[in-house]
PDB file of N, CA and C in Angstrom:
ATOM      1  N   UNK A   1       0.845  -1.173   0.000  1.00  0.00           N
ATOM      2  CA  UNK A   1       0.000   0.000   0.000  1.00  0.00           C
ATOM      3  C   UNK A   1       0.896   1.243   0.000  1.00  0.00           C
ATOM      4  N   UNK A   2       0.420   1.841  -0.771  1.00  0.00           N
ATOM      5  CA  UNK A   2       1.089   3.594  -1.036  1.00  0.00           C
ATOM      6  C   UNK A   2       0.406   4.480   0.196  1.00  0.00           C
ATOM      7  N   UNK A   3       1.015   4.894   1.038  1.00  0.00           N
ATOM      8  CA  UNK A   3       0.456   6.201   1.623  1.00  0.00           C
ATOM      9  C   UNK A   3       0.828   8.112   1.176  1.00  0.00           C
ATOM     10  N   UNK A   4      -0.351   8.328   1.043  1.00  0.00           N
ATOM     11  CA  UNK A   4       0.244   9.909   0.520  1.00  0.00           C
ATOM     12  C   UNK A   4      -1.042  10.599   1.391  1.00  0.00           C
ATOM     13  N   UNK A   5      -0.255  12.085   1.159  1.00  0.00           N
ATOM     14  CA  UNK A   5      -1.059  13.041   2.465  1.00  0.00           C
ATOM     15  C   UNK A   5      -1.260  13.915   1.535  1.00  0.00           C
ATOM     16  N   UNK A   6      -2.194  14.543   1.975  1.00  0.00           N
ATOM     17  CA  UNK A   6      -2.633  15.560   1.449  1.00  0.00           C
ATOM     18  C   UNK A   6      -2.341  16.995   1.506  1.00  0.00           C
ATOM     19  N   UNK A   7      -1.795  17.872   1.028  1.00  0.00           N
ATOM     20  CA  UNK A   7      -0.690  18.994   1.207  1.00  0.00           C
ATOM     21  C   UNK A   7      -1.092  19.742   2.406  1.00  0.00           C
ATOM     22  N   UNK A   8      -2.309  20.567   2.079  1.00  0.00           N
ATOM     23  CA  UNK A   8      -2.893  20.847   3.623  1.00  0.00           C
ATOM     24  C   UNK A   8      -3.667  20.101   4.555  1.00  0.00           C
ATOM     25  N   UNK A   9      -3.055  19.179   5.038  1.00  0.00           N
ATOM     26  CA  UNK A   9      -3.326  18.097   6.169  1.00  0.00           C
ATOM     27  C   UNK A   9      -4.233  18.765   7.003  1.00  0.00           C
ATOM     28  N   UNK A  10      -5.163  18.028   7.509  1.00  0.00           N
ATOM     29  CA  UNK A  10      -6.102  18.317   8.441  1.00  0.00           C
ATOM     30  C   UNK A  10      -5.561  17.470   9.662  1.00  0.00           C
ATOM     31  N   UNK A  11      -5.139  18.578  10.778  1.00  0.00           N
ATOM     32  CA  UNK A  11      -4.275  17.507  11.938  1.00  0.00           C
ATOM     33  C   UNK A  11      -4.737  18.490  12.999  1.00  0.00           C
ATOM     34  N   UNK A  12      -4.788  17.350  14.348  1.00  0.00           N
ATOM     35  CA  UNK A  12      -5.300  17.695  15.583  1.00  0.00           C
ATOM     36  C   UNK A  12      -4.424  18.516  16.525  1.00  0.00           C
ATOM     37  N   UNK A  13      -4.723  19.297  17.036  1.00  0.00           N
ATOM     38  CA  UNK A  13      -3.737  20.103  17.871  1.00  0.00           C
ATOM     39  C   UNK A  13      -2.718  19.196  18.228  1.00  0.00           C
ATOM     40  N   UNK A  14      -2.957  18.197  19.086  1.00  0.00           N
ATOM     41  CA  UNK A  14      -2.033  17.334  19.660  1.00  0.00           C
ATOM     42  C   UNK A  14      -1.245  16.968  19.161  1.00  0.00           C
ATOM     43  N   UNK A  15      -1.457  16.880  17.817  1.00  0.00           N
ATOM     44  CA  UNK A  15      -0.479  15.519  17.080  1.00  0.00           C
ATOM     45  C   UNK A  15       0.674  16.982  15.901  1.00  0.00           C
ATOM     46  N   UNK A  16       0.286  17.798  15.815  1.00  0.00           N
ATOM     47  CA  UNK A  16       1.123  19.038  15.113  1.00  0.00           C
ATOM     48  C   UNK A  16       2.484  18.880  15.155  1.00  0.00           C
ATOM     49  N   UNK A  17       2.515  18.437  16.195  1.00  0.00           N
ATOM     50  CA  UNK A  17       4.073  18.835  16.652  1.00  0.00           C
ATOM     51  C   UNK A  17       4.672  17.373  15.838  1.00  0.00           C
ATOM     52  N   UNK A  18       4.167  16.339  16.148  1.00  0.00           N
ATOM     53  CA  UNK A  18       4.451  15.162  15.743  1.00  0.00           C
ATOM     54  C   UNK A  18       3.792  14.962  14.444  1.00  0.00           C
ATOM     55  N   UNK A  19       3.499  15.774  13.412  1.00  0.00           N
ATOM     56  CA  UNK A  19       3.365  15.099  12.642  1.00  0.00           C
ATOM     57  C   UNK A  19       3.772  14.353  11.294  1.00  0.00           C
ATOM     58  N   UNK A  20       5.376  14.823  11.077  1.00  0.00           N
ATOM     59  CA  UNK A  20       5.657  14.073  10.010  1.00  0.00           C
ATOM     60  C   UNK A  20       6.825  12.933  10.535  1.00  0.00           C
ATOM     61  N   UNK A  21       6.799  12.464  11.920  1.00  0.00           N
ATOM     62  CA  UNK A  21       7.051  11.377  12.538  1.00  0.00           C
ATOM     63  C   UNK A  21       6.168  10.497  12.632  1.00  0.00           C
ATOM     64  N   UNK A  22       4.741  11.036  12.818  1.00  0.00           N
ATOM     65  CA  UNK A  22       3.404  10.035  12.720  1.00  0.00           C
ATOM     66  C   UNK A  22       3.629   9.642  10.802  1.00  0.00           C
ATOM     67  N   UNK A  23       4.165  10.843  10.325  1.00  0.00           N
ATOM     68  CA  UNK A  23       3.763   9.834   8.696  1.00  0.00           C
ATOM     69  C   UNK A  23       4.234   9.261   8.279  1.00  0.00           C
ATOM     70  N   UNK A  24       5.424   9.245   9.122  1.00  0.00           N
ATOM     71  CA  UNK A  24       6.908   8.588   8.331  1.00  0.00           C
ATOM     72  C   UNK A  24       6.541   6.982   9.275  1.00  0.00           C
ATOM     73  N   UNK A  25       5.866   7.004  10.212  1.00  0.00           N
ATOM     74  CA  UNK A  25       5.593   5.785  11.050  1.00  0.00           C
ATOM     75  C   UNK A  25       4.449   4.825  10.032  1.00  0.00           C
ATOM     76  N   UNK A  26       3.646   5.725   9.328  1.00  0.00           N
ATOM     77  CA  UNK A  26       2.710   5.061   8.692  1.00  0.00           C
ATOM     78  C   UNK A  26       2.906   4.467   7.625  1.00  0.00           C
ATOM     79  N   UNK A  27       4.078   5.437   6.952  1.00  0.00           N
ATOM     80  CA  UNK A  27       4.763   4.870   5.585  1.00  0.00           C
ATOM     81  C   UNK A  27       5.656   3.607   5.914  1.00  0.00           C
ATOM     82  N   UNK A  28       6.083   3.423   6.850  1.00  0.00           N
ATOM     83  CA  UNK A  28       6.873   2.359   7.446  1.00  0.00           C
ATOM     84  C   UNK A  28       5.947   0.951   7.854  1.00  0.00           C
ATOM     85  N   UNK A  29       4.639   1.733   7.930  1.00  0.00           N
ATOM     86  CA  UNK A  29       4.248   0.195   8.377  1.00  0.00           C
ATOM     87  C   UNK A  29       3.713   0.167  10.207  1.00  0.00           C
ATOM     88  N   UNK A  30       4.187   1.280  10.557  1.00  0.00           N
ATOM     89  CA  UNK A  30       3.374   1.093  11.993  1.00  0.00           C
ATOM     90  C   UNK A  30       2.122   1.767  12.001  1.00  0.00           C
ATOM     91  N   UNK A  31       0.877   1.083  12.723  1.00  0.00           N
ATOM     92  CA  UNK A  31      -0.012   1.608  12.221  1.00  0.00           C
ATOM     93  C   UNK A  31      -0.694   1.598  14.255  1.00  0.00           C
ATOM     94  N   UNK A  32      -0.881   2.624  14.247  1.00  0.00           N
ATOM     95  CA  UNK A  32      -0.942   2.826  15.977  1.00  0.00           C
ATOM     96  C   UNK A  32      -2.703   2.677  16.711  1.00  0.00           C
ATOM     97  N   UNK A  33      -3.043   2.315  17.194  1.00  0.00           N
ATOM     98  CA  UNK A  33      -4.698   1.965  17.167  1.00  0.00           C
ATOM     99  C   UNK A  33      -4.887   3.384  17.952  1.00  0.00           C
ATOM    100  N   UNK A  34      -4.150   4.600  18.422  1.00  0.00           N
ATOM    101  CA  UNK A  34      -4.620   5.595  19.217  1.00  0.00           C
ATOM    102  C   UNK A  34      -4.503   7.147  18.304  1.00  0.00           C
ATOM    103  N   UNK A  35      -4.545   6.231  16.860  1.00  0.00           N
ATOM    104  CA  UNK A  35      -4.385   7.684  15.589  1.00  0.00           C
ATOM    105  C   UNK A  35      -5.549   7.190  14.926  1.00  0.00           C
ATOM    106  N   UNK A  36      -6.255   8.660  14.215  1.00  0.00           N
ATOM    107  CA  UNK A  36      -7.413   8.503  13.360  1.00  0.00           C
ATOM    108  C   UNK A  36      -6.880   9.009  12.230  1.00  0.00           C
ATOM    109  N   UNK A  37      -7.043   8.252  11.146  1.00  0.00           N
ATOM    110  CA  UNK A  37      -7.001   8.789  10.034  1.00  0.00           C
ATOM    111  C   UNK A  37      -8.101   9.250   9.058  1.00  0.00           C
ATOM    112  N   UNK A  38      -8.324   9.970   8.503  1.00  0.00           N
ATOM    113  CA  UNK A  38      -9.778  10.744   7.197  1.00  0.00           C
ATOM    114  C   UNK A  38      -9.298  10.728   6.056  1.00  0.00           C
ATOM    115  N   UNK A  39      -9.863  10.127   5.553  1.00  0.00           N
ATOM    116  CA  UNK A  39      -9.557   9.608   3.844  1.00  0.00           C
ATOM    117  C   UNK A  39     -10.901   9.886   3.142  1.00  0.00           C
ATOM    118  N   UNK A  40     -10.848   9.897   2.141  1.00  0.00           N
ATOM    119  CA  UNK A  40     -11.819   9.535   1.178  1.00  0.00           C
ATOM    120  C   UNK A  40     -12.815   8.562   1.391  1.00  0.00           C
ATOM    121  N   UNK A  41     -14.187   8.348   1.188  1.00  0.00           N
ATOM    122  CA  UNK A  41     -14.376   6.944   1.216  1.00  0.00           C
ATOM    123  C   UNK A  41     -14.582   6.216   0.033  1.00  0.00           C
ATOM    124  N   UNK A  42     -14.030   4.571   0.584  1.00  0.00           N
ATOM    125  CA  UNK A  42     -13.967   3.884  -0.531  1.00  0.00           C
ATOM    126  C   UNK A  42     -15.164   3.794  -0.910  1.00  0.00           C
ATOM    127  N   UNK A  43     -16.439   3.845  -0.391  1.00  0.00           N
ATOM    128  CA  UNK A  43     -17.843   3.339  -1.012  1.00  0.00           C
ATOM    129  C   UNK A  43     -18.052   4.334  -1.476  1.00  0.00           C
ATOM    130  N   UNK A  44     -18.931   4.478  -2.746  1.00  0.00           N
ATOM    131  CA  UNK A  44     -19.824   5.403  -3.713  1.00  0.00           C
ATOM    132  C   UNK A  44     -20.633   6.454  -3.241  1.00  0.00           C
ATOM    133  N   UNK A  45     -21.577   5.789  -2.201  1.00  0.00           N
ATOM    134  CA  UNK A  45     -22.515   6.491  -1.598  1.00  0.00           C
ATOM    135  C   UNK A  45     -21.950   7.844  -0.524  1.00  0.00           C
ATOM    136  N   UNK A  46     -20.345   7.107   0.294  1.00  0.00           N
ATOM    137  CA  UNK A  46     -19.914   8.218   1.555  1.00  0.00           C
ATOM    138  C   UNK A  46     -19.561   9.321   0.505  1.00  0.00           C
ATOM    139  N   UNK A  47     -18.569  10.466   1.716  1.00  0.00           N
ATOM    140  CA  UNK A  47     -18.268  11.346   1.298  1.00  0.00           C
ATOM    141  C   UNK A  47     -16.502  11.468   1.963  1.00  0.00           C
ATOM    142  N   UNK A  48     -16.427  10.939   3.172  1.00  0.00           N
ATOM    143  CA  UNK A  48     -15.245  10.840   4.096  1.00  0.00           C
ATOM    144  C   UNK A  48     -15.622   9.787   5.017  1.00  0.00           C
ATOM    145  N   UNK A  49     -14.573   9.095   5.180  1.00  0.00           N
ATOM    146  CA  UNK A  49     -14.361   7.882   6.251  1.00  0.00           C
ATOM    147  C   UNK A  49     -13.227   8.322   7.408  1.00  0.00           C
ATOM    148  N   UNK A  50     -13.491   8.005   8.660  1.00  0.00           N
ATOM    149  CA  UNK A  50     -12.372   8.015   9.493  1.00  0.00           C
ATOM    150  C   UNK A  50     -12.055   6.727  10.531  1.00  0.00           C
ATOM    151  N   UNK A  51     -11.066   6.254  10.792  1.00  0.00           N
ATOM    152  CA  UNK A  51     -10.726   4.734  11.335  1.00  0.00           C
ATOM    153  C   UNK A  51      -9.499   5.045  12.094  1.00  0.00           C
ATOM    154  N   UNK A  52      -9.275   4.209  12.910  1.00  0.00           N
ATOM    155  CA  UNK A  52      -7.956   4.069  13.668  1.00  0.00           C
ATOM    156  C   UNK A  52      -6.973   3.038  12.607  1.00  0.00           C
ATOM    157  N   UNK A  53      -5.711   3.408  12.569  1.00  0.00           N
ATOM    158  CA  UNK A  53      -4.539   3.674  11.639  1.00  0.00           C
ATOM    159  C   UNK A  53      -4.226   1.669  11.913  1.00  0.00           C
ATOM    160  N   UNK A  54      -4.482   1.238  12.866  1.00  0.00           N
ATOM    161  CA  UNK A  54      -4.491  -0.034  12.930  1.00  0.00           C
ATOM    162  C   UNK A  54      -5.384  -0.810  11.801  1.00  0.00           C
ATOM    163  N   UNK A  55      -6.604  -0.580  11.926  1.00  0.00           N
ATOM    164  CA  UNK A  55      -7.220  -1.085  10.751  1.00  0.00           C
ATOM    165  C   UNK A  55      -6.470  -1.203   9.248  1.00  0.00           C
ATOM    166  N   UNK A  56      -5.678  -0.928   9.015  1.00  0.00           N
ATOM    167  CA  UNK A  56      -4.645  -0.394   7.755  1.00  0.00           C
ATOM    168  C   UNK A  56      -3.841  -1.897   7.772  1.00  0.00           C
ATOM    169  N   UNK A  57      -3.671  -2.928   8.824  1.00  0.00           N
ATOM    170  CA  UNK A  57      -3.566  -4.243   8.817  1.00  0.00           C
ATOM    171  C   UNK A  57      -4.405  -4.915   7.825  1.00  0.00           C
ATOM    172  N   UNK A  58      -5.799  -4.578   8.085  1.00  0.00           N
ATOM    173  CA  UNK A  58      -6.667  -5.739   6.902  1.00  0.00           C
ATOM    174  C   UNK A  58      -6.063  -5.598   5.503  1.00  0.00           C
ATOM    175  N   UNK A  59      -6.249  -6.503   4.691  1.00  0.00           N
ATOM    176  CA  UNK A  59      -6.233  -6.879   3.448  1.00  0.00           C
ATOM    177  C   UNK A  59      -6.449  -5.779   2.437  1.00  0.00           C
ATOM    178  N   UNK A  60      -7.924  -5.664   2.860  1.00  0.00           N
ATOM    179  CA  UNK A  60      -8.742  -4.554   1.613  1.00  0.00           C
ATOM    180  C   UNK A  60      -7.715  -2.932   1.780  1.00  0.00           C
ATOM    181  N   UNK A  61      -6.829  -3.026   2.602  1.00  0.00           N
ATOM    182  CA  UNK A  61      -6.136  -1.621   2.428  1.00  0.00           C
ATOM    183  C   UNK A  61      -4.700  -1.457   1.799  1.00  0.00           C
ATOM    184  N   UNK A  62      -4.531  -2.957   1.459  1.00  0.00           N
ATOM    185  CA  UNK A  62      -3.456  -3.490   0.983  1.00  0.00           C
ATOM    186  C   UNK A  62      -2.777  -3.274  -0.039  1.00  0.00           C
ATOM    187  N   UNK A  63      -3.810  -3.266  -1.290  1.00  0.00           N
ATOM    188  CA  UNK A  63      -3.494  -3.038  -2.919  1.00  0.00           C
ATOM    189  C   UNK A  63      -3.499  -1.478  -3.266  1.00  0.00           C
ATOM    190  N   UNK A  64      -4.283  -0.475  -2.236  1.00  0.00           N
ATOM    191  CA  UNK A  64      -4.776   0.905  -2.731  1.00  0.00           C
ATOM    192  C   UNK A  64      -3.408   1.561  -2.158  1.00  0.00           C
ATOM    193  N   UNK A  65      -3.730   3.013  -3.004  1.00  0.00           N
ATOM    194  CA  UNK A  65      -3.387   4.504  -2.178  1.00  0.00           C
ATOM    195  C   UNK A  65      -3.863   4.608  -1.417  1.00  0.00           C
ATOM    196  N   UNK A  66      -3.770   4.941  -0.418  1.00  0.00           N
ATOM    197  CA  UNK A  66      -4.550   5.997   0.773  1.00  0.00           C
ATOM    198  C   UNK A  66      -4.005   7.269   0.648  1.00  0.00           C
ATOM    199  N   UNK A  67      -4.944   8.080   0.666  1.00  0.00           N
ATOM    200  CA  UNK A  67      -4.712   9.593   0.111  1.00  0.00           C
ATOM    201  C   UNK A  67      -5.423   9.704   1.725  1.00  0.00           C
ATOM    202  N   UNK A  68      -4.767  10.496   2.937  1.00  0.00           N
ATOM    203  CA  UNK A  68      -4.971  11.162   4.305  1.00  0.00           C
ATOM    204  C   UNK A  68      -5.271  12.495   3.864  1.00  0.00           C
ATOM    205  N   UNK A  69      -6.215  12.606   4.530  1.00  0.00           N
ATOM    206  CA  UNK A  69      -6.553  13.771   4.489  1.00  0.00           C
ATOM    207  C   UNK A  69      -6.364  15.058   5.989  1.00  0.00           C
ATOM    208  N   UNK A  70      -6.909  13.851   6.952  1.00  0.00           N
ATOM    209  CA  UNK A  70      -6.301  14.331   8.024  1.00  0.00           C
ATOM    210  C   UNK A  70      -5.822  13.309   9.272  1.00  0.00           C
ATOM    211  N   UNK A  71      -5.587  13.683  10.490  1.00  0.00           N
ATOM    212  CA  UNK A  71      -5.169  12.751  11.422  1.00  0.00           C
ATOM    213  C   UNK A  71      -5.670  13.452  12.880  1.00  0.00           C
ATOM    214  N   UNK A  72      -6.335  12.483  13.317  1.00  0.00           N
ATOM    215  CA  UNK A  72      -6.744  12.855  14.410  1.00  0.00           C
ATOM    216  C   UNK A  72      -6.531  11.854  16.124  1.00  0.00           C
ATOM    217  N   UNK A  73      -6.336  12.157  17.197  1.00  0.00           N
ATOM    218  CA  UNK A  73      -5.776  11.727  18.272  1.00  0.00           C
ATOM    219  C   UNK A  73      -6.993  10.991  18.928  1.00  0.00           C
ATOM    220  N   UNK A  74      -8.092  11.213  18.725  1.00  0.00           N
ATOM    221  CA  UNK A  74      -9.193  10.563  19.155  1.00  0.00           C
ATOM    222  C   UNK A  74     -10.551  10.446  18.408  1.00  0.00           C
ATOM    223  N   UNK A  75     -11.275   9.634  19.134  1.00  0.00           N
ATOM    224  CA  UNK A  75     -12.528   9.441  17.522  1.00  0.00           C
ATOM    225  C   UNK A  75     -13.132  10.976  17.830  1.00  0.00           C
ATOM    226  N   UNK A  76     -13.540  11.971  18.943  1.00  0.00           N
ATOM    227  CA  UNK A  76     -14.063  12.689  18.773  1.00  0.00           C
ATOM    228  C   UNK A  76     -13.801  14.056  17.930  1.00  0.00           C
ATOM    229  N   UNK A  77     -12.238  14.177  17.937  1.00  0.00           N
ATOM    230  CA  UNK A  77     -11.428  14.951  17.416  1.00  0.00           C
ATOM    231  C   UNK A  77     -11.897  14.690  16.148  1.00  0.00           C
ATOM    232  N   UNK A  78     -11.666  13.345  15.542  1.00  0.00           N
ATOM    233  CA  UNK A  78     -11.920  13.080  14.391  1.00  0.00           C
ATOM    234  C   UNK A  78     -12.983  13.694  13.372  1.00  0.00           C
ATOM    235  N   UNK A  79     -14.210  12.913  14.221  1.00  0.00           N
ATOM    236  CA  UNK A  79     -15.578  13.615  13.653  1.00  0.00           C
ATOM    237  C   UNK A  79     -15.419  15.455  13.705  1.00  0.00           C
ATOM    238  N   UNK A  80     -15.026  15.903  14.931  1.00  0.00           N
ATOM    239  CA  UNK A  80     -14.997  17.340  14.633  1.00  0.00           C
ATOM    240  C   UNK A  80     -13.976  17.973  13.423  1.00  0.00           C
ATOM    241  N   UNK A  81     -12.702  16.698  13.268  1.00  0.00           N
ATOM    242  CA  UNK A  81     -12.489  17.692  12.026  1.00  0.00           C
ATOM    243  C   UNK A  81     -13.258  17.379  10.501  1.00  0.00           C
ATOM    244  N   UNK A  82     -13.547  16.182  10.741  1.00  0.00           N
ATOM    245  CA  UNK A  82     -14.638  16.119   9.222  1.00  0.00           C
ATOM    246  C   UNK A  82     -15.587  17.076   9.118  1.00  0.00           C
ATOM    247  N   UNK A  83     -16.355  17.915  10.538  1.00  0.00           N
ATOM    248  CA  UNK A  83     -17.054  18.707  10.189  1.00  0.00           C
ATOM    249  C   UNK A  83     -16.392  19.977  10.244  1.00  0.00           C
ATOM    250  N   UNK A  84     -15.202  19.807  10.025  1.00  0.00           N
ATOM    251  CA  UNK A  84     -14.234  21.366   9.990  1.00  0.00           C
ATOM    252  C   UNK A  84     -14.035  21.031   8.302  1.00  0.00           C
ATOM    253  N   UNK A  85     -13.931  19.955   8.068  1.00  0.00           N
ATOM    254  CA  UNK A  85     -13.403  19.832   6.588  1.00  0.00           C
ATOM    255  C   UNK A  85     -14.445  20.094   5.638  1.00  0.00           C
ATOM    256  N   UNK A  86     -15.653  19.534   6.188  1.00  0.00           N
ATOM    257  CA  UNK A  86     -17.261  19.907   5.423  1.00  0.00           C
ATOM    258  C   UNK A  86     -17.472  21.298   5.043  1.00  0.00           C
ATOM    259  N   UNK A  87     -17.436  21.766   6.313  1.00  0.00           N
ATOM    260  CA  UNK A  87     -17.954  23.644   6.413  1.00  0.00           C
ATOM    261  C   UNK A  87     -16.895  24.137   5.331  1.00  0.00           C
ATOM    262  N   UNK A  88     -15.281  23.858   5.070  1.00  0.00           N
ATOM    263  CA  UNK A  88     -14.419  24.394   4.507  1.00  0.00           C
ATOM    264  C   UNK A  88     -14.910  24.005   2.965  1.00  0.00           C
ATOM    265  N   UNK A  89     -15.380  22.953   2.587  1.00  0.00           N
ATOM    266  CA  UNK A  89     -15.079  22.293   1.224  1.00  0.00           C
ATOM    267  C   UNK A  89     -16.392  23.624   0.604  1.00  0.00           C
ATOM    268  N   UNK A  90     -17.401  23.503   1.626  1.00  0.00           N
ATOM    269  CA  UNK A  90     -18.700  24.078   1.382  1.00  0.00           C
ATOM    270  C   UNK A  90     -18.271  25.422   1.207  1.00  0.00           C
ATOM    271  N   UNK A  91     -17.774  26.138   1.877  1.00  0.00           N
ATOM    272  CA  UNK A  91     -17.343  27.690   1.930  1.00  0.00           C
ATOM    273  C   UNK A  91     -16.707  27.604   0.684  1.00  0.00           C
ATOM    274  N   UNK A  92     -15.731  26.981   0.338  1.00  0.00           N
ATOM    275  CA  UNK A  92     -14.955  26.812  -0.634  1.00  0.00           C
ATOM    276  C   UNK A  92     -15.668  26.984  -1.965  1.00  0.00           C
ATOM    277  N   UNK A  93     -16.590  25.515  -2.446  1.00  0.00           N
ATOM    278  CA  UNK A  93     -17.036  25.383  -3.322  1.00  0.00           C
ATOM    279  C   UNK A  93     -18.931  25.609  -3.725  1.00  0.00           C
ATOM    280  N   UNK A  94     -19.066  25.831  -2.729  1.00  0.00           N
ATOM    281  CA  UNK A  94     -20.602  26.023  -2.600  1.00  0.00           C
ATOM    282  C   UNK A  94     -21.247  24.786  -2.849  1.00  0.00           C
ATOM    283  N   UNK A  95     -20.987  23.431  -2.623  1.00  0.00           N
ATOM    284  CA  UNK A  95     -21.375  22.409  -2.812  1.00  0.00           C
ATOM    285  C   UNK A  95     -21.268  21.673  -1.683  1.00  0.00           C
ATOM    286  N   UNK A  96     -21.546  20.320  -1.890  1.00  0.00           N
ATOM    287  CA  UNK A  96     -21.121  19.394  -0.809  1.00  0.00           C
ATOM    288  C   UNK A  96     -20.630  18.284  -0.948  1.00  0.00           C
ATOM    289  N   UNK A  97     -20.432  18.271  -2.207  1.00  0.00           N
ATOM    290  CA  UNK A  97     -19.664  16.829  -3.147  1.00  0.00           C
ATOM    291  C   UNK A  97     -18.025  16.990  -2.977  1.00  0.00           C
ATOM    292  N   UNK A  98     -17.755  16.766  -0.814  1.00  0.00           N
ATOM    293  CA  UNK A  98     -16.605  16.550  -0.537  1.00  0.00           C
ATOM    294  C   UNK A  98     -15.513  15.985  -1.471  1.00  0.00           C
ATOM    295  N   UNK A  99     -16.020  14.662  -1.764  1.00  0.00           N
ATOM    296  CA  UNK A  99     -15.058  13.458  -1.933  1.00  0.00           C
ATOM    297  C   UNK A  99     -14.577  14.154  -3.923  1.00  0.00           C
ATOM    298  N   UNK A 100     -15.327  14.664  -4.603  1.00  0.00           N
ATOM    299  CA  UNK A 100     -15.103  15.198  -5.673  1.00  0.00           C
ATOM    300  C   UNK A 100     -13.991  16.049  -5.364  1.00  0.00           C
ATOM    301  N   UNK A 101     -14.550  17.113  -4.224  1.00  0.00           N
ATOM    302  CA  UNK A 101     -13.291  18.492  -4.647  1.00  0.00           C
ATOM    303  C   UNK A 101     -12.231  17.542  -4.016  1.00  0.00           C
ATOM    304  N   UNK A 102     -11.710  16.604  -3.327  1.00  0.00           N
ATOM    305  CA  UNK A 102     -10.629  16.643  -2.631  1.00  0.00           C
ATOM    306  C   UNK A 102      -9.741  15.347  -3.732  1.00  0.00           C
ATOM    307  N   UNK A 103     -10.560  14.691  -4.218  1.00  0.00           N
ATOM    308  CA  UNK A 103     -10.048  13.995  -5.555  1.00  0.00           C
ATOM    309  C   UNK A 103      -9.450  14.338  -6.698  1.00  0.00           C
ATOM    310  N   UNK A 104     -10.227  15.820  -6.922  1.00  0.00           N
ATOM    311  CA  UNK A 104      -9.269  16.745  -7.925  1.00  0.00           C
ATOM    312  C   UNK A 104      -8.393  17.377  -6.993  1.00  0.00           C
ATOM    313  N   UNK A 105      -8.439  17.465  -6.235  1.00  0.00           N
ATOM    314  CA  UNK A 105      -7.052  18.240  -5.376  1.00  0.00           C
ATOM    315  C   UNK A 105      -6.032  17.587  -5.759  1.00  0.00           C
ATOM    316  N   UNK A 106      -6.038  15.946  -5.052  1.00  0.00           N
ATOM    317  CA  UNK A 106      -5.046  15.201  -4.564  1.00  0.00           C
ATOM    318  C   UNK A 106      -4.711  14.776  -6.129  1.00  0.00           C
ATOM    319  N   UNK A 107      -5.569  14.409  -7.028  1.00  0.00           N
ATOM    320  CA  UNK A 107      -4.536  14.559  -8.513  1.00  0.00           C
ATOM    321  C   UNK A 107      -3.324  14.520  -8.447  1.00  0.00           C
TER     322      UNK A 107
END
């Protein structure tokens, strides 16, 4: 699996300081069950998925990119930055077809 980030990373206060030690940990293969990661989602219907960086063990994450979008220190953090990332995409584009604008981004 390829990991790539997304230029303006969406990251939790906490983890700032640490964060291109957290990526260089992920690109390596450690995958920590107390980090959230926000990606894209793989299904049709979402718009953003967020999971603990352990899950990145199963299979199905095996063959893809993961394009991060952000990283977060706890699940609640998490959800609050998806809805920091929502309000932004929306301000941004006047839409809500997240997973579109951030697909042509990451291009």
């Amino acid at each position: 699996m390829m990991i790539r980030c997304y230029r303006k990373l969406y990251i939790s206060e906490k983890l700032r300081e640490k964060q291109f030690s957290i990526i260089k940990d992920l690109t390596e293969g450690k995958y920590s069950p107390f980090l959230y990661l926000i990606t894209p989602a793989k299904s049709a219907q979402n718009q953003l998925e967020f999971f603990t960086a352990s899950m990145l063990h199963q299979d199905v994450y095996q063959q893809d990119v993961l394009w991060i979008i952000g990283l977060a220190d706890s699940y609640d953090v998490a959800a609050e930055l998806v809805r920091k990332i929502t309000k932004d995409v929306v301000k941004t584009t006047g839409g809500t077809d997240i997973k579109k604008y951030f697909m042509a981004e990451l291009q």
